[in-house]
C-alpha atoms as a PDB file:
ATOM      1  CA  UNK A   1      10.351 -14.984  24.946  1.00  0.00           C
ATOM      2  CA  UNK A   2      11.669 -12.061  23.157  1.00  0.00           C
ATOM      3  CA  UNK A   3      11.199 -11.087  19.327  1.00  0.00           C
ATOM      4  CA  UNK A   4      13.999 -10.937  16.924  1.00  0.00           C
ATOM      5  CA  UNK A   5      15.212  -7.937  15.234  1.00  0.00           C
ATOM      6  CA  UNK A   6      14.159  -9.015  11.379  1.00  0.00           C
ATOM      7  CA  UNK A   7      14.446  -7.266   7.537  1.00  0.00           C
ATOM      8  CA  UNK A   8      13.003  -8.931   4.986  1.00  0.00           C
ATOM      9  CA  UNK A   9      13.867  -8.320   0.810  1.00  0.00           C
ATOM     10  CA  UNK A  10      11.894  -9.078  -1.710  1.00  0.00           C
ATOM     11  CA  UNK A  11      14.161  -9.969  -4.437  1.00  0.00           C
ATOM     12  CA  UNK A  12      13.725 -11.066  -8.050  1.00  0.00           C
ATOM     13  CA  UNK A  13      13.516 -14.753  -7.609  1.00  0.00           C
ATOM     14  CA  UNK A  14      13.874 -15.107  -3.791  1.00  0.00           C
ATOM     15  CA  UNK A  15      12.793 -13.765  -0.232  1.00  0.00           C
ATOM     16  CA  UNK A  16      15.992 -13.204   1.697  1.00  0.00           C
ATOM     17  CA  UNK A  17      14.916 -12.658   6.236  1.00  0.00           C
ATOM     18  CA  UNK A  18      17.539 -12.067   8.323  1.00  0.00           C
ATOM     19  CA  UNK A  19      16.984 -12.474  11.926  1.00  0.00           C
ATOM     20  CA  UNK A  20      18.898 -11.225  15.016  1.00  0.00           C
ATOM     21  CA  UNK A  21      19.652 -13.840  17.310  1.00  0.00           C
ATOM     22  CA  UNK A  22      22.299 -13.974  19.539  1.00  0.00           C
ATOM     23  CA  UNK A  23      22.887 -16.380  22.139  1.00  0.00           C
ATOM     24  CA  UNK A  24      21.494 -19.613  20.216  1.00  0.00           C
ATOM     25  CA  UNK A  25      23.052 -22.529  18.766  1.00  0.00           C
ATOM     26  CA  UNK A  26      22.224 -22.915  14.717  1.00  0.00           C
ATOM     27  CA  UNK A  27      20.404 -26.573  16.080  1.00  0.00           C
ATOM     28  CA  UNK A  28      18.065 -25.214  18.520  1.00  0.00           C
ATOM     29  CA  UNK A  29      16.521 -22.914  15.692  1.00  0.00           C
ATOM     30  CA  UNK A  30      13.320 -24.166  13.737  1.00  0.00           C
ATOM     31  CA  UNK A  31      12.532 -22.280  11.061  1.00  0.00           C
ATOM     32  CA  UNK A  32       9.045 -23.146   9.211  1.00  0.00           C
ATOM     33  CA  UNK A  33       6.412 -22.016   6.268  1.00  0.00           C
ATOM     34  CA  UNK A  34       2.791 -22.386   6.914  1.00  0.00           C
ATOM     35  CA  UNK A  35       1.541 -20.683   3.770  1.00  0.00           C
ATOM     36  CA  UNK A  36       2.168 -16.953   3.592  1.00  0.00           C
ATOM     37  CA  UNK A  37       3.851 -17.129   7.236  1.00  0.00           C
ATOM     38  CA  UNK A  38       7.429 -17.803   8.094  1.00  0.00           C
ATOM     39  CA  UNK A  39       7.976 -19.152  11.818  1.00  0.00           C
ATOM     40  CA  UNK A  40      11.150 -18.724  13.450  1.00  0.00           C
ATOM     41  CA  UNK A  41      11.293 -20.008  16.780  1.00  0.00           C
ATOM     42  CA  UNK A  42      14.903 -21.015  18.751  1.00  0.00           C
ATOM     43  CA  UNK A  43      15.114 -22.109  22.560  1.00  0.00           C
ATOM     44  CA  UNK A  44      18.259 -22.694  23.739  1.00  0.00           C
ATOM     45  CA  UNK A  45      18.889 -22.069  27.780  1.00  0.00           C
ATOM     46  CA  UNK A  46      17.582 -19.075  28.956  1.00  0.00           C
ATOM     47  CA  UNK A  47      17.571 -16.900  25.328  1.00  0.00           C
ATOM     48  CA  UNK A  48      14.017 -18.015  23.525  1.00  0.00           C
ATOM     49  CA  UNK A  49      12.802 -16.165  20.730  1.00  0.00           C
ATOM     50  CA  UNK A  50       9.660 -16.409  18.707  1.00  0.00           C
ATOM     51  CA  UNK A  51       8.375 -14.400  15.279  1.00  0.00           C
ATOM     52  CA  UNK A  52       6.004 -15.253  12.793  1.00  0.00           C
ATOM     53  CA  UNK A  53       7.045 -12.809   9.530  1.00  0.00           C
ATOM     54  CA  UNK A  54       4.533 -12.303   6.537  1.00  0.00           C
ATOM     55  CA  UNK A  55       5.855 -13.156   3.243  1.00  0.00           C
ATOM     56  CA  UNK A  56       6.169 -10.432   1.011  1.00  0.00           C
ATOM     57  CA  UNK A  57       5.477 -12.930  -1.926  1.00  0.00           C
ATOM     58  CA  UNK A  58       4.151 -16.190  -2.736  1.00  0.00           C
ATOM     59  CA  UNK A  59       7.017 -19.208  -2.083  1.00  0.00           C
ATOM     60  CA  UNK A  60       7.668 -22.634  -3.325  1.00  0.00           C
ATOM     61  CA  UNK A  61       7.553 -25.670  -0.797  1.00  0.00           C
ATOM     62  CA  UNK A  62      10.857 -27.056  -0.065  1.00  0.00           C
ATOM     63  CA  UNK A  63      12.995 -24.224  -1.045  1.00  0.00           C
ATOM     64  CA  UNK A  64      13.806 -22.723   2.144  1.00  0.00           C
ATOM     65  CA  UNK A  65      17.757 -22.455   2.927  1.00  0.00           C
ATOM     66  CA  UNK A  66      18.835 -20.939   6.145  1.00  0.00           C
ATOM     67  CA  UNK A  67      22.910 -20.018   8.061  1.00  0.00           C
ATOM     68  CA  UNK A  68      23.458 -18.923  11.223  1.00  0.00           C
ATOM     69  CA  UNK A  69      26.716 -16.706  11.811  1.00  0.00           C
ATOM     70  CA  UNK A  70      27.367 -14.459  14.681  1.00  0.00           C
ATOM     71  CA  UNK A  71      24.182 -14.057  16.139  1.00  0.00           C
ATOM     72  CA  UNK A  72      22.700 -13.855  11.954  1.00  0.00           C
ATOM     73  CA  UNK A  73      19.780 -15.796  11.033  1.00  0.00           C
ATOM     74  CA  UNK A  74      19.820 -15.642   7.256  1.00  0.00           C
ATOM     75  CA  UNK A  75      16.613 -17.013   5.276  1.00  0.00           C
ATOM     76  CA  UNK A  76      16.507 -17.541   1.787  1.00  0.00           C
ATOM     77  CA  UNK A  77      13.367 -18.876  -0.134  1.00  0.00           C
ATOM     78  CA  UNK A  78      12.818 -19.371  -3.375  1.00  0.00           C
ATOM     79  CA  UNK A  79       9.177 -17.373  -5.233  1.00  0.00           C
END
């Protein structure tokens, strides 16, 4: 289980993560908040990654958007 490559930005009125993961398909990543913690977790064949990231900032429930292009994870959630 390897760990992705991440950056995170702490913007005005979101969080933007971007996570490097190549070698998945966009359905076999999960990406979840459990409070202050953002889990990113994709298995697909051989390639599994795994990384919890701590939120810069406080987030609102429900606001969490995520695209996958060329091996790009990108995150965005709402403060």
């Amino acid at each position: 289980e390897r760990e992705p490559m991440t950056d995170v930005f702490d913007e005005k009125e979101e969080v933007k993560i971007y996570a490097e993961m190549p070698g998945v398909n966009e359905a076999d990543i999960k990406v979840e908040v459990k409070g202050d913690i953002l889990d990113i977790a994709a298995r697909s064949g051989d390639r599994k990654y795994h990384k919890e990231v701590l939120l810069p900032a406080p987030v609102k429930a429900g606001t969490l958007t995520s695209s996958y292009k060329n091996g790009i994870l990108e995150i965005r959630i709402k403060k």
